[in-house]
C-alpha atoms as a PDB file:
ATOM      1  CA  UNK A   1       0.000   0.000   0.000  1.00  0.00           C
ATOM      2  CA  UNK A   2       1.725   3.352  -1.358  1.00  0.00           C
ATOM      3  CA  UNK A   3       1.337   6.443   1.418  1.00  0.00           C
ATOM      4  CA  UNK A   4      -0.813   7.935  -0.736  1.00  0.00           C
ATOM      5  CA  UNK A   5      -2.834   5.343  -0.150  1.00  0.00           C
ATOM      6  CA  UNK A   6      -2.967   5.687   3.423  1.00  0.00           C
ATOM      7  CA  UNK A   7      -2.928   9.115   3.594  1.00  0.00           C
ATOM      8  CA  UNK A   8      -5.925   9.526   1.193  1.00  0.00           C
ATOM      9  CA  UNK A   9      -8.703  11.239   2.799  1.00  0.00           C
ATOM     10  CA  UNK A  10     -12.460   9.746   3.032  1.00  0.00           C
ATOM     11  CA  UNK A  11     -15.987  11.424   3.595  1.00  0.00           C
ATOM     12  CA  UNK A  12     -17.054  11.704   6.552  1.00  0.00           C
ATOM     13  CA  UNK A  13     -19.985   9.061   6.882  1.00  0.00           C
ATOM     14  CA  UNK A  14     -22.329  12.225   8.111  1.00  0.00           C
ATOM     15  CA  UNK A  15     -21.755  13.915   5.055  1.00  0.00           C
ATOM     16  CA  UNK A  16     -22.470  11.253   3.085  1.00  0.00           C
ATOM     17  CA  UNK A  17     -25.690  10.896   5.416  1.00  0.00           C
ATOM     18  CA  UNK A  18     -26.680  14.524   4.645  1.00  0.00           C
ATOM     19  CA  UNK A  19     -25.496  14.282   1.086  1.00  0.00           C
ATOM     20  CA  UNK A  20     -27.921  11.354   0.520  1.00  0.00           C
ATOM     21  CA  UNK A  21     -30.590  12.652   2.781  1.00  0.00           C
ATOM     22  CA  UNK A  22     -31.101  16.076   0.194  1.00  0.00           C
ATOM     23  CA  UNK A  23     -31.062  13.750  -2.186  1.00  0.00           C
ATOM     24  CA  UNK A  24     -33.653  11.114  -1.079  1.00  0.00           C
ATOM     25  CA  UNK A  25     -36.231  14.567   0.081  1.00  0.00           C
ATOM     26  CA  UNK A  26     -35.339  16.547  -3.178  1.00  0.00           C
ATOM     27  CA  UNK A  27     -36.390  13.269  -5.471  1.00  0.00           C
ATOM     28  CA  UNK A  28     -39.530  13.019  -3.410  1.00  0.00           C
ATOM     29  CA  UNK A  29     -40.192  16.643  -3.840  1.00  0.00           C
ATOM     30  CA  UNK A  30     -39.780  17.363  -7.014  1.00  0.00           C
ATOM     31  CA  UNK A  31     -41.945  13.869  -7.767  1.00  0.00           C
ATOM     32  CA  UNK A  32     -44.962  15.539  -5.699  1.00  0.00           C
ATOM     33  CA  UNK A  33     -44.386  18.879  -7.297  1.00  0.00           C
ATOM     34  CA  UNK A  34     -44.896  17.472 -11.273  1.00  0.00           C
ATOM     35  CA  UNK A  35     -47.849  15.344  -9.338  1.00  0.00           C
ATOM     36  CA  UNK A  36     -49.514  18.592  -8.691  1.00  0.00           C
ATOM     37  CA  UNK A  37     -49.564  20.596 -11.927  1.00  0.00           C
ATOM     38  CA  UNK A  38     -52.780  18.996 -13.208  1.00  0.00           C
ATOM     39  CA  UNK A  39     -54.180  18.805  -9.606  1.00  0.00           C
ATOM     40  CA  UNK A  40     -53.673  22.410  -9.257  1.00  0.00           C
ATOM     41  CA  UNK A  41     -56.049  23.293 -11.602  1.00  0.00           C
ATOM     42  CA  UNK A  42     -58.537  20.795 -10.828  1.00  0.00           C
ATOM     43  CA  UNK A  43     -58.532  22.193  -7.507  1.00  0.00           C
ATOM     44  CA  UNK A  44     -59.002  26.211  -8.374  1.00  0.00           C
ATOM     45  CA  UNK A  45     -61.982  24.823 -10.507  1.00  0.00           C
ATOM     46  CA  UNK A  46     -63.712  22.602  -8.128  1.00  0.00           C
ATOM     47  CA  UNK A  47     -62.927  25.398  -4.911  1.00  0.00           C
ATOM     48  CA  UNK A  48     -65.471  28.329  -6.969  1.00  0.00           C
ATOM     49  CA  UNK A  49     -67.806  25.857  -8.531  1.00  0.00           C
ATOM     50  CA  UNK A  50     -68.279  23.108  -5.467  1.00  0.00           C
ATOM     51  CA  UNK A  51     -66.654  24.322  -2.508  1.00  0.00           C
ATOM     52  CA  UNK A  52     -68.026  21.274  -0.640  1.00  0.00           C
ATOM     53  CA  UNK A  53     -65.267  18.668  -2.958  1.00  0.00           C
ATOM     54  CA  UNK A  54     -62.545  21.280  -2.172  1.00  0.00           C
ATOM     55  CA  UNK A  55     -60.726  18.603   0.126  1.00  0.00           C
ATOM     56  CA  UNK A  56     -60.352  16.282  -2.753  1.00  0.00           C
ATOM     57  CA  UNK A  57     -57.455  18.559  -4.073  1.00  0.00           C
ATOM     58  CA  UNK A  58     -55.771  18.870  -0.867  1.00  0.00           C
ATOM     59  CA  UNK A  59     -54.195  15.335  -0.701  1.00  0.00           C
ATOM     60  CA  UNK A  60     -51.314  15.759  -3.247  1.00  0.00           C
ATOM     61  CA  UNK A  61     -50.031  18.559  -1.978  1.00  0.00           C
ATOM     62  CA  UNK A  62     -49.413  16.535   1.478  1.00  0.00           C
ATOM     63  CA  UNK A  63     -48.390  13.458  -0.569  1.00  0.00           C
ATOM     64  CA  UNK A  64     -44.796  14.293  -0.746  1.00  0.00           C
ATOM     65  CA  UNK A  65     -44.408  15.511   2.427  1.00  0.00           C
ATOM     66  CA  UNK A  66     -45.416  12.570   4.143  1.00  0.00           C
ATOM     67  CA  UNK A  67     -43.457  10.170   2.469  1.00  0.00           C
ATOM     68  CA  UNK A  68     -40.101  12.427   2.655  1.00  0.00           C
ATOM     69  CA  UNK A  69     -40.949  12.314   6.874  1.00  0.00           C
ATOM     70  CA  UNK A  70     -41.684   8.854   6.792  1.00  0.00           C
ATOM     71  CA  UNK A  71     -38.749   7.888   4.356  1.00  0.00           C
ATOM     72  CA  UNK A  72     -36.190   9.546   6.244  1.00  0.00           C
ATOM     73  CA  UNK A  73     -37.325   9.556   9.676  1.00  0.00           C
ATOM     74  CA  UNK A  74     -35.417  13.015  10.004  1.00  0.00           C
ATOM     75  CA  UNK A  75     -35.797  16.297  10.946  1.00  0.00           C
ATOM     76  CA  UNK A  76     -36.074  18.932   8.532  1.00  0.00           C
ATOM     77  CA  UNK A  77     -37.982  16.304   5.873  1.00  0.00           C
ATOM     78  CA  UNK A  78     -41.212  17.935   5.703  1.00  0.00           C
ATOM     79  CA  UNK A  79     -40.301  21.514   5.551  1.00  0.00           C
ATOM     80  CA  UNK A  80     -37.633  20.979   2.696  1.00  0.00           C
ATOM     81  CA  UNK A  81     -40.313  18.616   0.853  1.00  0.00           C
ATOM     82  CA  UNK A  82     -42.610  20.876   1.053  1.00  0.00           C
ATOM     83  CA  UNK A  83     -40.107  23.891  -0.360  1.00  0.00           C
ATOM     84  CA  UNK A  84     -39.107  21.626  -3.126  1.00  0.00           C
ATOM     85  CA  UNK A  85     -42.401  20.381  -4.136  1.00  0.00           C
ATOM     86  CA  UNK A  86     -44.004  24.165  -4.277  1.00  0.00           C
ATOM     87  CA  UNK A  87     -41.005  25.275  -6.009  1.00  0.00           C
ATOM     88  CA  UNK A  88     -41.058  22.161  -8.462  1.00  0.00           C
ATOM     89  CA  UNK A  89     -44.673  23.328  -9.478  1.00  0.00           C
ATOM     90  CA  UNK A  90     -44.688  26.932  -9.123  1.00  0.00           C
ATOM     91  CA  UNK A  91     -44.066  27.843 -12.824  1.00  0.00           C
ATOM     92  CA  UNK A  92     -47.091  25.836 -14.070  1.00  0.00           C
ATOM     93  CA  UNK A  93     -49.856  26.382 -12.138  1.00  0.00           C
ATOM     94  CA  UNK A  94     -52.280  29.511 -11.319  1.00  0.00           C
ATOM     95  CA  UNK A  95     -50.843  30.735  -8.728  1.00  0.00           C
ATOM     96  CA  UNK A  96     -47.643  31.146  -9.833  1.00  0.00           C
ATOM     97  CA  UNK A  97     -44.988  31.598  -6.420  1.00  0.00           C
ATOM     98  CA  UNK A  98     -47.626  32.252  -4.453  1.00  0.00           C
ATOM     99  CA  UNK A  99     -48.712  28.720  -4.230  1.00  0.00           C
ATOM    100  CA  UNK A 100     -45.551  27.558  -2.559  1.00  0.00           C
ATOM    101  CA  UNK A 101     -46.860  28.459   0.584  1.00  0.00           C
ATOM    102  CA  UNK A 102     -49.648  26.327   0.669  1.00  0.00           C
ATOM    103  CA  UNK A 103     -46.870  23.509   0.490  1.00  0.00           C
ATOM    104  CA  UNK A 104     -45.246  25.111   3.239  1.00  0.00           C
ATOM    105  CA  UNK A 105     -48.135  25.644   5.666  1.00  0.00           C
ATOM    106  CA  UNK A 106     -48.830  21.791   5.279  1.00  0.00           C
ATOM    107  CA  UNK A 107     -44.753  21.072   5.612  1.00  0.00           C
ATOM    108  CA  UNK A 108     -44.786  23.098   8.862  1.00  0.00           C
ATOM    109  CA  UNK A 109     -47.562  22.503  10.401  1.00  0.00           C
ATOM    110  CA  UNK A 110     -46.195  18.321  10.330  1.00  0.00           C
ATOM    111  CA  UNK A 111     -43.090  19.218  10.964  1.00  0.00           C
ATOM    112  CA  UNK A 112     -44.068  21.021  14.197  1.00  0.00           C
ATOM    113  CA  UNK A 113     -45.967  17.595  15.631  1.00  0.00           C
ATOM    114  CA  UNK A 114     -42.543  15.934  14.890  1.00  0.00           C
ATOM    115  CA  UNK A 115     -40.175  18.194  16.585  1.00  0.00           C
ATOM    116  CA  UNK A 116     -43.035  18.470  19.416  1.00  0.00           C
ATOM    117  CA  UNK A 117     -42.515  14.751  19.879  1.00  0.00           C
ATOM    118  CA  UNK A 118     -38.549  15.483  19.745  1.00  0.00           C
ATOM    119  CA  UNK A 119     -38.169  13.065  16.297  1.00  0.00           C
ATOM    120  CA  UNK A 120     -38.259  10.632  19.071  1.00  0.00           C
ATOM    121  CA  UNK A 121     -41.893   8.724  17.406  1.00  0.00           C
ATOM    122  CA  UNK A 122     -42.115   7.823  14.028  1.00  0.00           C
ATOM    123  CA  UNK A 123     -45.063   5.380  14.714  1.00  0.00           C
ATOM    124  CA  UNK A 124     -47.502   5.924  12.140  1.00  0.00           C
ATOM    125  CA  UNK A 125     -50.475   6.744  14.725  1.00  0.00           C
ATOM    126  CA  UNK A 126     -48.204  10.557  14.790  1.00  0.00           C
ATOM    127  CA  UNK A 127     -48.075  10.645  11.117  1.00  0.00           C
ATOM    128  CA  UNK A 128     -52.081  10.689  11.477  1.00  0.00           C
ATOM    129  CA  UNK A 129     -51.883  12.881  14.160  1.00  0.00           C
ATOM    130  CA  UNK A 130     -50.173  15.774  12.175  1.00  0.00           C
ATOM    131  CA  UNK A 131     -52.676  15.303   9.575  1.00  0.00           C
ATOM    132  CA  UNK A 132     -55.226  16.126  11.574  1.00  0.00           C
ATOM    133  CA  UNK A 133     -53.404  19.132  12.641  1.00  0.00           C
ATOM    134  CA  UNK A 134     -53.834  19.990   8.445  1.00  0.00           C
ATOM    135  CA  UNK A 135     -56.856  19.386   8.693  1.00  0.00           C
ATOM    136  CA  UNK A 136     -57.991  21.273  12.037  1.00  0.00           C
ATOM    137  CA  UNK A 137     -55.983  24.200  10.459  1.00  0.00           C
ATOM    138  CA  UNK A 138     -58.046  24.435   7.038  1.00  0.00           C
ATOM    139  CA  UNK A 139     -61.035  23.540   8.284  1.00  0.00           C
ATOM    140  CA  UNK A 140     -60.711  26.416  10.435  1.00  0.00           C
ATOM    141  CA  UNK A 141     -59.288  29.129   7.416  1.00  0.00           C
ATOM    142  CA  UNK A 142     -61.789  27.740   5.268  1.00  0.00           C
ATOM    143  CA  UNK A 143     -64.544  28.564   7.437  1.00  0.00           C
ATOM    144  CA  UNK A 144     -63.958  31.689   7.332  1.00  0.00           C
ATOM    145  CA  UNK A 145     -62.947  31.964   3.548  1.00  0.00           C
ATOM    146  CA  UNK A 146     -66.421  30.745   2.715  1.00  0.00           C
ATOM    147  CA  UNK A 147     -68.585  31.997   6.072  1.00  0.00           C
ATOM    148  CA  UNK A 148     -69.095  28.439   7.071  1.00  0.00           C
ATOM    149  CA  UNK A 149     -72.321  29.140   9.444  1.00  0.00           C
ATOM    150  CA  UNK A 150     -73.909  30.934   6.968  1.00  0.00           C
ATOM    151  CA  UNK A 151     -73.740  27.765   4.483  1.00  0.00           C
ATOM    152  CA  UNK A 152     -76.581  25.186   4.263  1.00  0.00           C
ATOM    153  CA  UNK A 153     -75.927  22.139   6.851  1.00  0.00           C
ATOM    154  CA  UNK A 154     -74.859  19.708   4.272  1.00  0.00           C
ATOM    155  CA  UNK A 155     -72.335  22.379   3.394  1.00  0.00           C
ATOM    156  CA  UNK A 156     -70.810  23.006   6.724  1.00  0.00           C
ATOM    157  CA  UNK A 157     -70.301  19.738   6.952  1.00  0.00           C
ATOM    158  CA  UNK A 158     -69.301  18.500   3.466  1.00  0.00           C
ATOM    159  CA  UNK A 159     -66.533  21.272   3.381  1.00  0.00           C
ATOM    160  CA  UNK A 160     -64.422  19.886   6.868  1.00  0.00           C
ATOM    161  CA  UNK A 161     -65.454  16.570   6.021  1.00  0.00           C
ATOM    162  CA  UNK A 162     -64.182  15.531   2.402  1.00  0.00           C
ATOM    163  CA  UNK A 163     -60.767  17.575   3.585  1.00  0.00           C
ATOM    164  CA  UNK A 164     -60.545  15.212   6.702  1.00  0.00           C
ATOM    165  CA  UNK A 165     -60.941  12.102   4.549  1.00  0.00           C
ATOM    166  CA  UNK A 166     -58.541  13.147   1.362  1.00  0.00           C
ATOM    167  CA  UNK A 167     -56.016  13.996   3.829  1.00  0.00           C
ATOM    168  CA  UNK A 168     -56.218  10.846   6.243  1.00  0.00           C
ATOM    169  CA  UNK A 169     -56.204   8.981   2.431  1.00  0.00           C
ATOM    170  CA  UNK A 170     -53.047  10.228   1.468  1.00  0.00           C
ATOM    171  CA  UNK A 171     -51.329   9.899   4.813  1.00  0.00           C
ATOM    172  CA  UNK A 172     -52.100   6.248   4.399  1.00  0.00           C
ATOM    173  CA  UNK A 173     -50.915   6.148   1.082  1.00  0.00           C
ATOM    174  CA  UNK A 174     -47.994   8.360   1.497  1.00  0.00           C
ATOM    175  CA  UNK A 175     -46.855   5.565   4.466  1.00  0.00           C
ATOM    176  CA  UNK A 176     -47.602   3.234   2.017  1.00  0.00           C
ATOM    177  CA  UNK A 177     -44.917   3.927  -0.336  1.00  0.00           C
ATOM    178  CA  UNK A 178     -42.325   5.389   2.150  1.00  0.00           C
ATOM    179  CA  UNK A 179     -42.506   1.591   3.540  1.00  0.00           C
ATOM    180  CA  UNK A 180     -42.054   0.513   0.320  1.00  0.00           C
ATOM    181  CA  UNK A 181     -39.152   2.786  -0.183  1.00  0.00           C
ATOM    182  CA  UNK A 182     -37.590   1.499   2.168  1.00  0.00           C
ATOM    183  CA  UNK A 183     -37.967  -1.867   1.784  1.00  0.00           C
ATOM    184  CA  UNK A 184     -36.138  -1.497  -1.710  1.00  0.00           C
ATOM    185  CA  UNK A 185     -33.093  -0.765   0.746  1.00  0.00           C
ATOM    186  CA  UNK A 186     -32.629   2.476  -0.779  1.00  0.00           C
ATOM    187  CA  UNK A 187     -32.760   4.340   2.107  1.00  0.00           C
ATOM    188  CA  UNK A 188     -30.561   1.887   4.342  1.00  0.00           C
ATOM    189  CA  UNK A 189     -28.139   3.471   6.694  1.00  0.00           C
ATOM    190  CA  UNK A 190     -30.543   6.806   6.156  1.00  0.00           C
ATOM    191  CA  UNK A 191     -34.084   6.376   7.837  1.00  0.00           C
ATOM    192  CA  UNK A 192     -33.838   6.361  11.583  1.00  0.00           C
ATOM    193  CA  UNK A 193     -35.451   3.459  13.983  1.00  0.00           C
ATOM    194  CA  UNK A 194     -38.936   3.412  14.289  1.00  0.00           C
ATOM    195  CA  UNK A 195     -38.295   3.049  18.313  1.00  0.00           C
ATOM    196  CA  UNK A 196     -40.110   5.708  20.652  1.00  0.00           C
ATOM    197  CA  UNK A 197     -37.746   5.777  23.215  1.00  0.00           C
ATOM    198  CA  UNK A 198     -34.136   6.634  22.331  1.00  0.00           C
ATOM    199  CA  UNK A 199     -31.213   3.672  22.558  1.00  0.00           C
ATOM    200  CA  UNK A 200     -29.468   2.891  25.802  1.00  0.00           C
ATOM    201  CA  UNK A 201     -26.472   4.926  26.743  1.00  0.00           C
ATOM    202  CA  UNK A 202     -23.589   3.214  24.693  1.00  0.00           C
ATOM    203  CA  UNK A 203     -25.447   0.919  23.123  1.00  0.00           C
ATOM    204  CA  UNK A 204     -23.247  -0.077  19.887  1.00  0.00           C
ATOM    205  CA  UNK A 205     -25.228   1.489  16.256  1.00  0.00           C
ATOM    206  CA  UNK A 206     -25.730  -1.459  14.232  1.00  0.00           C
ATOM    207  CA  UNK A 207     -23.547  -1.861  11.282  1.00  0.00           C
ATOM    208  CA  UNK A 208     -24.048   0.244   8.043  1.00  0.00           C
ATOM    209  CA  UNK A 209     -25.683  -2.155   5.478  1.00  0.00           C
ATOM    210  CA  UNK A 210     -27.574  -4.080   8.325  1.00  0.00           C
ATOM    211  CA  UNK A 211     -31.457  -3.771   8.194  1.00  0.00           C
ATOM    212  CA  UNK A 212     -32.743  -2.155  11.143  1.00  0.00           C
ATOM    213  CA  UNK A 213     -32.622  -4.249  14.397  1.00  0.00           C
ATOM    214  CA  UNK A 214     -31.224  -7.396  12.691  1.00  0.00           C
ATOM    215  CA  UNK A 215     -27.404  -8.166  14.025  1.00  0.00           C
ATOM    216  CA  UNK A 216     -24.762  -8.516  11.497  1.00  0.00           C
ATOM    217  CA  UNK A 217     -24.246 -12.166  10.922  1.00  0.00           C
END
């Protein structure tokens, strides 16, 4: 072995962690973001002509996000989904820029119930829970966009009710193919344990290449 050899220098494994990490979200938000285009404008048309089917639009733009959080199991996932998907979609669709921050709201507002929970939980009971923190939140802007008590009863409860069912939808199928994902081993050595509590104090990390909680033969 020459010294250069030996003296060559290597990546830092947590670079190569982050590197792949940007990667793994930015793939899964640009993906979401090309989803929306046509969605975006079957949305703006069903939203003035039958504001009660509103929440049928809403699922794709959560799509991506909750497969980057499940994927990776890290923090930071949603929000940079999010980014990436609005961005991704922005020049094709009515509302131009301005439509990243619907992405955003929805990328925040699950980030939040993550970093609440410390990225501790990545059960998919809190993945349902930060839905219905989406949903809680629109139901509650929407209400007001359209003067909810003022609407007929089927109305006021149409509007909160097809957005509650889209979204819990595509939560399920955004878990769906993040487990799929990562059964491919794709994201091996990249999405965290699915354990609530963290390791024991100097408990050994398993070896890179190993699937979670299996020992290295």
């Amino acid at each position: 072995m020459t010294d250069e050899t030996r003296t060559a220098p290597r990546t830092p494994r947590t670079t190569r962690t982050s590197t792949r990490f940007l990667l793994a979200v930015a793939a899964i938000g640009v993906a979401g973001g090309l989803l929306n285009i046509g969605n975006a404008y079957f949305f703006n048309v069903v939203a003035v002509a039958m504001p009660a089917l509103a929440g049928l639009g809403t699922g794709v733009y959560t799509l991506p996000v909750v497969v980057a959080q499940a994927a990776t199991r890290r923090a930071g996932a949603a929000v940079l989904a999010s980014l990436i998907a609005g961005l991704t979609q922005a020049p094709f669709v009515p509302g131009g820029i301005g439509s990243v921050a619907s992405y955003l709201i929805i990328g925040v507002l699950i980030e939040a119930v993550f970093a609440i929970a410390r990225y501790r939980v990545w059960r998919p009971w809190l993945h349902y829970v930060a839905t219905l923190v989406v949903v809680v939140f629109y139901s509650v802007f929407w209400g007001a966009y359209w003067n909810l008590p003022s609407l007929a009863l089927p109305m006021q409860i149409a509007i909160p009710g097809v957005l509650l069912v889209t979204q819990l939808a595509f939560t399920w199928l955004g878990l769906v193919i993040a487990g799929r994902l990562a059964r491919t081993g794709v994201l091996r050595g990249l999405r965290r344990d699915t354990a609530a509590t963290p390791a024991a104090p100097n408990a050994p990390e398993a070896p890179e290449g190993t699937p979670d909680g299996q020992v290295a033969q």
